[in-house]
N, C-alpha and C. Protein backbone atom coordinates (compact mmCIF):
# COMPACT_ATOMS: atom_id res chain seq x y z
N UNK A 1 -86.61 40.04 -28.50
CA UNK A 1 -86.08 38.71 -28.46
C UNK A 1 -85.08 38.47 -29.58
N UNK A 2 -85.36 39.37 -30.48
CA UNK A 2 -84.17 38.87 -32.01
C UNK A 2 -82.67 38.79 -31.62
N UNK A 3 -82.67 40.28 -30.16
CA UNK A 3 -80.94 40.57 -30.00
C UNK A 3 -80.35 39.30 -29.73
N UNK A 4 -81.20 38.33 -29.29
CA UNK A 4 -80.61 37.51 -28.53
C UNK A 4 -79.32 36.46 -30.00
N UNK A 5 -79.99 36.92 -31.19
CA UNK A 5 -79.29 35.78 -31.81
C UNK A 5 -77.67 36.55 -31.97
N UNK A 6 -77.92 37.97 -32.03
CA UNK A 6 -76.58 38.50 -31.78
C UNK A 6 -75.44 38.69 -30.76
N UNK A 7 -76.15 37.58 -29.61
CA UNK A 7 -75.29 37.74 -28.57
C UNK A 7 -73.42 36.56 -28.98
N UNK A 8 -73.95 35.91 -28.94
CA UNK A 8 -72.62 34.51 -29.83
C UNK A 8 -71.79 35.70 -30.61
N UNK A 9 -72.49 36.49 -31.45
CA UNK A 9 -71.39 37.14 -32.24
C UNK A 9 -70.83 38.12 -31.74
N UNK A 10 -71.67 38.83 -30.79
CA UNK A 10 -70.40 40.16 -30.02
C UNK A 10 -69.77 39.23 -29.92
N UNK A 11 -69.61 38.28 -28.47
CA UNK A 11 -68.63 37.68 -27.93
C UNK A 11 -67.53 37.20 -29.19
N UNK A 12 -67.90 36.57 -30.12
CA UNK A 12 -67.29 36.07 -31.40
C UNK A 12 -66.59 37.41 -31.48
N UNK A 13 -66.87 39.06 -31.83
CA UNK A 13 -66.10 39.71 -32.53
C UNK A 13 -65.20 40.08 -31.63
N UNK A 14 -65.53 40.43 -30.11
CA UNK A 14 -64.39 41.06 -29.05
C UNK A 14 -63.69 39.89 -28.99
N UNK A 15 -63.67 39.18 -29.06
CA UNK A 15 -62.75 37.29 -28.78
C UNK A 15 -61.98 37.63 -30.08
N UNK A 16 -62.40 37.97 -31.00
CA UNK A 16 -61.45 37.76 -32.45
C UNK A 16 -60.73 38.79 -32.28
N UNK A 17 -61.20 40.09 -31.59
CA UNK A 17 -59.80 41.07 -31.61
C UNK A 17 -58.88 41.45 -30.48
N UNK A 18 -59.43 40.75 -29.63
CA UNK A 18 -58.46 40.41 -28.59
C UNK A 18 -56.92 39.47 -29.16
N UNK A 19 -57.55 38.55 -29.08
CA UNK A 19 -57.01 37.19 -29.61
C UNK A 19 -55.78 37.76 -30.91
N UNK A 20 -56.56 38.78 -31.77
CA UNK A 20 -55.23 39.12 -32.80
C UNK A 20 -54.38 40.33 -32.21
N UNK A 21 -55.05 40.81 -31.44
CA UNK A 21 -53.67 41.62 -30.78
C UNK A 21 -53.08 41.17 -29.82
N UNK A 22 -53.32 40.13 -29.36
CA UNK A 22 -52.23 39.83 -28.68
C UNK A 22 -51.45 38.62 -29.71
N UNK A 23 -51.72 38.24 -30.08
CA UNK A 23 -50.99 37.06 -31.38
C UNK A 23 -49.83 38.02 -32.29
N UNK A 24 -50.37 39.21 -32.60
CA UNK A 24 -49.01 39.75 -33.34
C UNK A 24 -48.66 40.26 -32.17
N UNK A 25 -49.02 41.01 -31.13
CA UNK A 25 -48.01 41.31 -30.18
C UNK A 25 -46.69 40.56 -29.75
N UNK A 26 -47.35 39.34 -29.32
CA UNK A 26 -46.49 38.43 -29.31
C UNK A 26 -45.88 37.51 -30.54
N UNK A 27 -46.23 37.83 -31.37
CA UNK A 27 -45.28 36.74 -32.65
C UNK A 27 -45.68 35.68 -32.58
N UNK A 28 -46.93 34.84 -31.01
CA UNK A 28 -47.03 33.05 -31.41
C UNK A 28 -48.54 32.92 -32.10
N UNK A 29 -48.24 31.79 -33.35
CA UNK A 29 -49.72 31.65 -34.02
C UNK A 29 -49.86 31.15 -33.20
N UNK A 30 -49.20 29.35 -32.35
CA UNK A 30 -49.74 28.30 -32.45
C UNK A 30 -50.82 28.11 -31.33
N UNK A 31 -50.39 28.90 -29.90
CA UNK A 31 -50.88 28.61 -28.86
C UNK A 31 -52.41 29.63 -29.33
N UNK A 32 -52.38 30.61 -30.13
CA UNK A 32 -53.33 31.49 -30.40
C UNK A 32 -54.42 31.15 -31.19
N UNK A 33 -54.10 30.04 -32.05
CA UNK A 33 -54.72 29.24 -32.53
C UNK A 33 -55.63 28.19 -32.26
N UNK A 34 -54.74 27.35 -31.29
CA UNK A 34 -54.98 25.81 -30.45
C UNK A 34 -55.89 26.10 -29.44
N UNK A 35 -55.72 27.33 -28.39
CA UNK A 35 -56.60 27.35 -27.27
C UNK A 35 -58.02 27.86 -27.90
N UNK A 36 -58.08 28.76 -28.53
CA UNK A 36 -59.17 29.09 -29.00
C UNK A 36 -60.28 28.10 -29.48
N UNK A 37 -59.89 26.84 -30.35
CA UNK A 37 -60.21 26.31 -30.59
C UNK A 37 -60.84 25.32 -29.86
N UNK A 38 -59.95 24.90 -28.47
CA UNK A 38 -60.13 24.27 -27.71
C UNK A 38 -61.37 24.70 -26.82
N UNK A 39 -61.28 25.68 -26.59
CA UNK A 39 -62.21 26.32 -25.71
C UNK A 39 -63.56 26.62 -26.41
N UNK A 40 -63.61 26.25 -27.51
CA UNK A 40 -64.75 26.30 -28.55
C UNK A 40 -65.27 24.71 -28.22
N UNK A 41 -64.30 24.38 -28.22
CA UNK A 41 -65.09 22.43 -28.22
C UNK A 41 -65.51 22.32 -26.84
N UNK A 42 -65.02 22.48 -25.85
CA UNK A 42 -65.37 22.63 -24.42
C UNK A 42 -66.44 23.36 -24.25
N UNK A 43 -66.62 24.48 -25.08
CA UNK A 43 -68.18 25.43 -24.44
C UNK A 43 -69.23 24.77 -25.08
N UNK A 44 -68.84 23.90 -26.69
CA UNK A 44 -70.06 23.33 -27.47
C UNK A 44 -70.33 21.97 -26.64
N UNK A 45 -69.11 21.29 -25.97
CA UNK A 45 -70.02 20.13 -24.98
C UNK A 45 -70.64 20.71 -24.34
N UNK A 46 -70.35 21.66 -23.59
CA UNK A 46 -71.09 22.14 -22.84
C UNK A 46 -72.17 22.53 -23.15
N UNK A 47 -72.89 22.98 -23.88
CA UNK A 47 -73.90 23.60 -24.49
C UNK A 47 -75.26 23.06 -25.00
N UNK A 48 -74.26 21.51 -25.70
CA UNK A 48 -74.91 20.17 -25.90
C UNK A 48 -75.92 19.29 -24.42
N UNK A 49 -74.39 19.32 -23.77
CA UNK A 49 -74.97 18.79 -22.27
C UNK A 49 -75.83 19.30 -21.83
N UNK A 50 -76.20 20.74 -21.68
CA UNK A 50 -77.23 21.37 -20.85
C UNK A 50 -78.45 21.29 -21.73
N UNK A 51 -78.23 21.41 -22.87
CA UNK A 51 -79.61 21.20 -24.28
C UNK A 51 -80.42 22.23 -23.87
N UNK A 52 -82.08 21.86 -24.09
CA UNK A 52 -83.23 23.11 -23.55
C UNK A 52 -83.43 22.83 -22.19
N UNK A 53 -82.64 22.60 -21.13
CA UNK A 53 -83.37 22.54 -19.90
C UNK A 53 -82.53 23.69 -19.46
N UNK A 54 -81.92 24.00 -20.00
CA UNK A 54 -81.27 25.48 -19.71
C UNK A 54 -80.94 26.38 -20.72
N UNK A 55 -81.87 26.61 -21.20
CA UNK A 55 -81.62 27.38 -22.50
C UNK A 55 -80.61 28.68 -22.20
N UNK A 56 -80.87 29.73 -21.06
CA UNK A 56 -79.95 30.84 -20.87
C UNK A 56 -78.25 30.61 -21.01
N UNK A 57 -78.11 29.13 -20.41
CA UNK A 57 -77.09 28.81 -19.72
C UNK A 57 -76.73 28.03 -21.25
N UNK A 58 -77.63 27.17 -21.91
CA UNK A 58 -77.05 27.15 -23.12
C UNK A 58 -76.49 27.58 -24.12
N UNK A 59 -77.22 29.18 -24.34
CA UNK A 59 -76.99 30.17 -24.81
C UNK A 59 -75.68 30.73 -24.49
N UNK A 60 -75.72 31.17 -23.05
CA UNK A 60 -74.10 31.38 -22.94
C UNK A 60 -72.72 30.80 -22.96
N UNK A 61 -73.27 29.26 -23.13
CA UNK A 61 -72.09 28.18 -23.51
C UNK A 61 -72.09 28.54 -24.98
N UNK A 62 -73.14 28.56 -25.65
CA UNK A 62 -72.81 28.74 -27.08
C UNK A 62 -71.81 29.71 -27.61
N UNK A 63 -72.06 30.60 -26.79
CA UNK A 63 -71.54 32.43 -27.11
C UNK A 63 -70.24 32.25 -26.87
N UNK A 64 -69.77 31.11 -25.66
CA UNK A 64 -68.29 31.13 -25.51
C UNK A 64 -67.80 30.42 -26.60
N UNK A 65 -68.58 28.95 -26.49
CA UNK A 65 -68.29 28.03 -27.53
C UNK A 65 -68.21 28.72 -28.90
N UNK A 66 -68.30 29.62 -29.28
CA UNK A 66 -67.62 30.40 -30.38
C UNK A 66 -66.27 31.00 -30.64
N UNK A 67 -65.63 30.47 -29.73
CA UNK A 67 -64.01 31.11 -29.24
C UNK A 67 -63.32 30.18 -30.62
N UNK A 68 -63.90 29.20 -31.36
CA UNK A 68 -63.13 28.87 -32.30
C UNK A 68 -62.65 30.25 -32.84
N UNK A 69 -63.99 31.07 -33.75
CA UNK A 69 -63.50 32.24 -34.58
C UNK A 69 -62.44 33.29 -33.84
N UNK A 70 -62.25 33.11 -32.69
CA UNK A 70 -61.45 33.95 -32.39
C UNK A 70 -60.40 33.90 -32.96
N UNK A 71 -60.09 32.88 -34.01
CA UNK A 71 -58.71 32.27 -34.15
C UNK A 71 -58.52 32.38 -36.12
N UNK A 72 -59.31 33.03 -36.44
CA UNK A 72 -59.65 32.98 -37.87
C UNK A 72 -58.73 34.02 -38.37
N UNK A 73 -58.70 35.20 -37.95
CA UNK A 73 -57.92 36.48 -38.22
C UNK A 73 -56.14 36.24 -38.24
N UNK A 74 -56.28 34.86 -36.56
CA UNK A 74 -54.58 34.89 -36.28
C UNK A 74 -54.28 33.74 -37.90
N UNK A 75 -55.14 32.87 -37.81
CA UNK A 75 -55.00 31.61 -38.90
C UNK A 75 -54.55 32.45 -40.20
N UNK A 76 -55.39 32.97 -40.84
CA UNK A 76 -54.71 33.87 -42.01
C UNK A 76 -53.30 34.68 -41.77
N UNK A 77 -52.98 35.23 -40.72
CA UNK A 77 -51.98 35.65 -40.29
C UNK A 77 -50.51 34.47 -40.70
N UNK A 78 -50.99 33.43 -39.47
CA UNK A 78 -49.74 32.59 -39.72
C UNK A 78 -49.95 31.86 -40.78
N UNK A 79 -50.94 31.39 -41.82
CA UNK A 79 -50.51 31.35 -43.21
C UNK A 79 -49.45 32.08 -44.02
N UNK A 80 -50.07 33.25 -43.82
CA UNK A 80 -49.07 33.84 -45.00
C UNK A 80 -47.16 34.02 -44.06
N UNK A 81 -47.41 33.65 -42.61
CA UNK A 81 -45.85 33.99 -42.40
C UNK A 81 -45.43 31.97 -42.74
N UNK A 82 -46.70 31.40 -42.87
CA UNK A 82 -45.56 30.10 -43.03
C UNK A 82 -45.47 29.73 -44.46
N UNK A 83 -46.34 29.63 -45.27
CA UNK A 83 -46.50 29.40 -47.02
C UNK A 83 -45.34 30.48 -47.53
N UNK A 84 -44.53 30.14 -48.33
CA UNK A 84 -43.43 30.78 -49.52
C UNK A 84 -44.23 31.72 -50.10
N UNK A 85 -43.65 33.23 -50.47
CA UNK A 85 -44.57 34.23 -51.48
C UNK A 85 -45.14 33.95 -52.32
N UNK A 86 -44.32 33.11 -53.37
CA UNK A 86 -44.43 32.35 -54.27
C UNK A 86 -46.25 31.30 -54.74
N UNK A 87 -46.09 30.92 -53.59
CA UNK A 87 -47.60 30.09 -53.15
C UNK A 87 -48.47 30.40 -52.55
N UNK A 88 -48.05 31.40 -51.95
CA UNK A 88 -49.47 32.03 -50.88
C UNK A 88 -50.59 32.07 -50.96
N UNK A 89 -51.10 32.66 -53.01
CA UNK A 89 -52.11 32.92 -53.21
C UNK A 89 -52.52 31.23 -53.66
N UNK A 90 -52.04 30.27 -53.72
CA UNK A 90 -52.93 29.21 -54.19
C UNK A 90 -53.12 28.64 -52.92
N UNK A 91 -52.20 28.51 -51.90
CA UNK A 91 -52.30 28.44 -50.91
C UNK A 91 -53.57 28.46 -50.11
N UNK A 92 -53.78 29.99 -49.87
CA UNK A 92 -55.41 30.48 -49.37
C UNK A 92 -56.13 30.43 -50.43
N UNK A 93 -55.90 30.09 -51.75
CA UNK A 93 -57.41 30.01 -52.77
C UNK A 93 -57.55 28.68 -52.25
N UNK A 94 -56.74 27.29 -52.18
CA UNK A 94 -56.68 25.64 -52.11
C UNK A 94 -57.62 25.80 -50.71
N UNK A 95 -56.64 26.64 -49.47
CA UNK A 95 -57.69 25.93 -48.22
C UNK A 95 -59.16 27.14 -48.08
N UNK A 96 -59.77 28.46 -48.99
CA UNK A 96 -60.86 28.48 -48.89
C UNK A 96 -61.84 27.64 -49.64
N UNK A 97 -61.47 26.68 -51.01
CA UNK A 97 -62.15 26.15 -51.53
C UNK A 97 -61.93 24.77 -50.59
N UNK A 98 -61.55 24.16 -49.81
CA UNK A 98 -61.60 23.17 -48.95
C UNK A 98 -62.76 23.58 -48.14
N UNK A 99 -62.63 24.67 -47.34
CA UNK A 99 -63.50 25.41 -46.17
C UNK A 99 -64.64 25.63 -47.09
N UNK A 100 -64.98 26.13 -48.40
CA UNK A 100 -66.31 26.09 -48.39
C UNK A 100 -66.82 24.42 -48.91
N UNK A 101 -66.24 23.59 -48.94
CA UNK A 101 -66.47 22.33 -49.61
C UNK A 101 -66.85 21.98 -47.85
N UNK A 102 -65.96 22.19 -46.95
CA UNK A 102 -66.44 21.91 -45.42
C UNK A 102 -68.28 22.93 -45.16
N UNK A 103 -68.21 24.06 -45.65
CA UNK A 103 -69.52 24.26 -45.73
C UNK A 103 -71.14 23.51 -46.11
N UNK A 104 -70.25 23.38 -47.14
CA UNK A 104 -71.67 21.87 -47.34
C UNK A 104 -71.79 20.80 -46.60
N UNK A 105 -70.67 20.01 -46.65
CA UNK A 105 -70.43 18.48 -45.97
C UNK A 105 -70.98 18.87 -44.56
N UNK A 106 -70.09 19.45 -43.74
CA UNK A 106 -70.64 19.68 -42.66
C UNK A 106 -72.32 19.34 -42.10
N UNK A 107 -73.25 20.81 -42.81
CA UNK A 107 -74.15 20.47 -42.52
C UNK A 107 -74.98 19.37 -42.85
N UNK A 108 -74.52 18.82 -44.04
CA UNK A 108 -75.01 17.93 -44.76
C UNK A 108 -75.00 16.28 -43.56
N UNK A 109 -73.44 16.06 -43.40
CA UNK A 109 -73.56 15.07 -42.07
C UNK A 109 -74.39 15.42 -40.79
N UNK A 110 -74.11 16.44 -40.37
CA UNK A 110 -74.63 16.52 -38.82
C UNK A 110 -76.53 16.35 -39.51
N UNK A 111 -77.16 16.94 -40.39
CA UNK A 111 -78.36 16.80 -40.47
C UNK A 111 -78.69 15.04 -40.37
N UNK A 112 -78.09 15.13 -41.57
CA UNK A 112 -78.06 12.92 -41.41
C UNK A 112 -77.79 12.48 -40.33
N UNK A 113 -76.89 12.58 -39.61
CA UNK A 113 -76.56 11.98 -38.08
C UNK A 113 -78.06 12.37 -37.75
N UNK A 114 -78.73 13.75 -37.38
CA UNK A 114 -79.89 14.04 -36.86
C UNK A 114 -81.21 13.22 -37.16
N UNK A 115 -81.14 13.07 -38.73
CA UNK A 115 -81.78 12.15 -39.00
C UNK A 115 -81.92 10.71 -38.44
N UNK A 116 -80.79 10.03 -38.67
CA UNK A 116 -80.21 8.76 -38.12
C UNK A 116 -80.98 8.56 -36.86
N UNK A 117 -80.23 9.56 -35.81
CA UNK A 117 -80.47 9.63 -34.70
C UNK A 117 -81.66 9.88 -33.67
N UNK A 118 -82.57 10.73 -34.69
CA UNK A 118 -83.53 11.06 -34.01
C UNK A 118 -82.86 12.05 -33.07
N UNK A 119 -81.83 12.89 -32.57
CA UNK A 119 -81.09 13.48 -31.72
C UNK A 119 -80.15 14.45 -32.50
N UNK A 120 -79.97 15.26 -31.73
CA UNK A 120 -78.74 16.65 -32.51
C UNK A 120 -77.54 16.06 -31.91
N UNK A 121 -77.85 15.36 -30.80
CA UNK A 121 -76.25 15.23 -30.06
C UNK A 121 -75.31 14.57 -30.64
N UNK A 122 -75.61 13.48 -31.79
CA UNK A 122 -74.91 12.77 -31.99
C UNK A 122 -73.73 13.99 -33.01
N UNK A 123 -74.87 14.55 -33.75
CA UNK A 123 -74.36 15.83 -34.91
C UNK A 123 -73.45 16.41 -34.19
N UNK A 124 -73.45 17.06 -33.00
CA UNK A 124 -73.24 17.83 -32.41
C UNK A 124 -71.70 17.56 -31.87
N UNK A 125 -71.34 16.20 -31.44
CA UNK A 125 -70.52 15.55 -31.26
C UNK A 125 -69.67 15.55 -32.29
N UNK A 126 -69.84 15.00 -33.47
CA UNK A 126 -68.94 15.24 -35.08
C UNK A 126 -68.62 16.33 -35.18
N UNK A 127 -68.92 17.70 -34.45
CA UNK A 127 -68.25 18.86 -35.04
C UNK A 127 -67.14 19.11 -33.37
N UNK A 128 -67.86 18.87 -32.68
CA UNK A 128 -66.78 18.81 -31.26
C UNK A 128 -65.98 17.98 -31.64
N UNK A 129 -65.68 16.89 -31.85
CA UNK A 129 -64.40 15.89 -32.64
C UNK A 129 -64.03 16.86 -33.40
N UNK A 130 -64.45 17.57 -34.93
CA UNK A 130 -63.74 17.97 -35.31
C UNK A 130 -63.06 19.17 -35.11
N UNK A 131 -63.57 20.18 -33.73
CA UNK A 131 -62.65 21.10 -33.27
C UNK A 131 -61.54 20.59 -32.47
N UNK A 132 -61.61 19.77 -32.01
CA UNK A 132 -61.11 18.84 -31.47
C UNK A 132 -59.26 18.65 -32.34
N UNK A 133 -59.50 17.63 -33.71
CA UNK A 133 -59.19 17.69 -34.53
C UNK A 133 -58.06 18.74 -34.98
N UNK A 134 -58.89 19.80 -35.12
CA UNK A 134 -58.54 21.50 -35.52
C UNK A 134 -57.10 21.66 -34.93
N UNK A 135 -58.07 21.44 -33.35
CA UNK A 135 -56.51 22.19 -32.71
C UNK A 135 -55.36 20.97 -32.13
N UNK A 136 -55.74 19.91 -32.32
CA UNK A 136 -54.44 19.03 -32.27
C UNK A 136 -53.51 19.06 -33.69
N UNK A 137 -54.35 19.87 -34.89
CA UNK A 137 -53.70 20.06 -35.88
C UNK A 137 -52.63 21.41 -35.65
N UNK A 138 -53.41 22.29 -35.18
CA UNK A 138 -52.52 23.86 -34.73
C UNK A 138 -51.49 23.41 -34.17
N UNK A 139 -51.85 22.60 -32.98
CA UNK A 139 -50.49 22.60 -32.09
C UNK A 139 -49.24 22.04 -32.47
N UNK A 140 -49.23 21.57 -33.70
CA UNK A 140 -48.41 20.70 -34.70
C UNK A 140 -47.69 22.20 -35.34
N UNK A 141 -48.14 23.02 -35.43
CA UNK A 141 -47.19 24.32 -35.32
C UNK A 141 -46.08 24.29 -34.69
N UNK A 142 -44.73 25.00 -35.69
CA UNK A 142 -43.68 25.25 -34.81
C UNK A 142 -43.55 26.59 -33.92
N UNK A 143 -44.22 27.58 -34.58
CA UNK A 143 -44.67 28.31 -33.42
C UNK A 143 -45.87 28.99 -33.49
């Protein structure tokens, strides 16, 4: 029963190297970025919606709903082609110390919402908004 928690992450690692070879193949961050993301918020409603009355089927929404990370490898990518040499490195030091400051907060709200709520969905919802979020930010890419 343990494999099962490793299923989300195959899918997570073949999605992440798909996703970067075709992104430098083709030269575009933005669309490589944005859909991924998108399709992460779409599999986590989904995933939400079905809850435990379908756990298999939840499970495999989850595993898709991980298509955010597919997009982590291209993201560092088009950093460094859009940030000046000059800045690069404060650049990615500024947004991993943001991302782990999002490490805390994160769980920290969705637990409280849980609390609040008596319910995960509401939690669950605040991070779908914020993939949401994510990739209306990507698509703000010029390419």
């Amino acid at each position: 029963m343990e494999w099962l928690v490793a299923v989300p992450w195959i899918f997570a690692a073949v999605g992440s190297m798909i996703n970067s070879y075709h992104s430098d193949k083709t030269g575009d961050y933005k669309w490589h970025l944005a859909i991924p993301i998108f399709i992460g918020a779409l599999f986590l409603a989904i995933s939400v919606s079905l809850g435990s009355a379908f756990p298999v089927m939840a499970l495999l929404t989850l595993s898709l709903g991980l298509g955010f990370i597919y997009c982590y490898s291209v993201y560092w990518a088009a950093l460094s082609s859009y940030a000046a040499e000059d800045v690069l490195a404060v650049s990615m030091g500024f947004i991993n110390a943001i991302g782990n400051l999002g490490g805390f907060v994160g769980p920290f709200a969705v637990g409280y919402l849980i609390d609040k709520t008596g319910s995960f969905v509401m939690g669950e919802c605040v991070l779908i908004l914020s993939l949401v979020i994510a990739g209306l930010c990507a698509l703000r890419l010029k390419r």
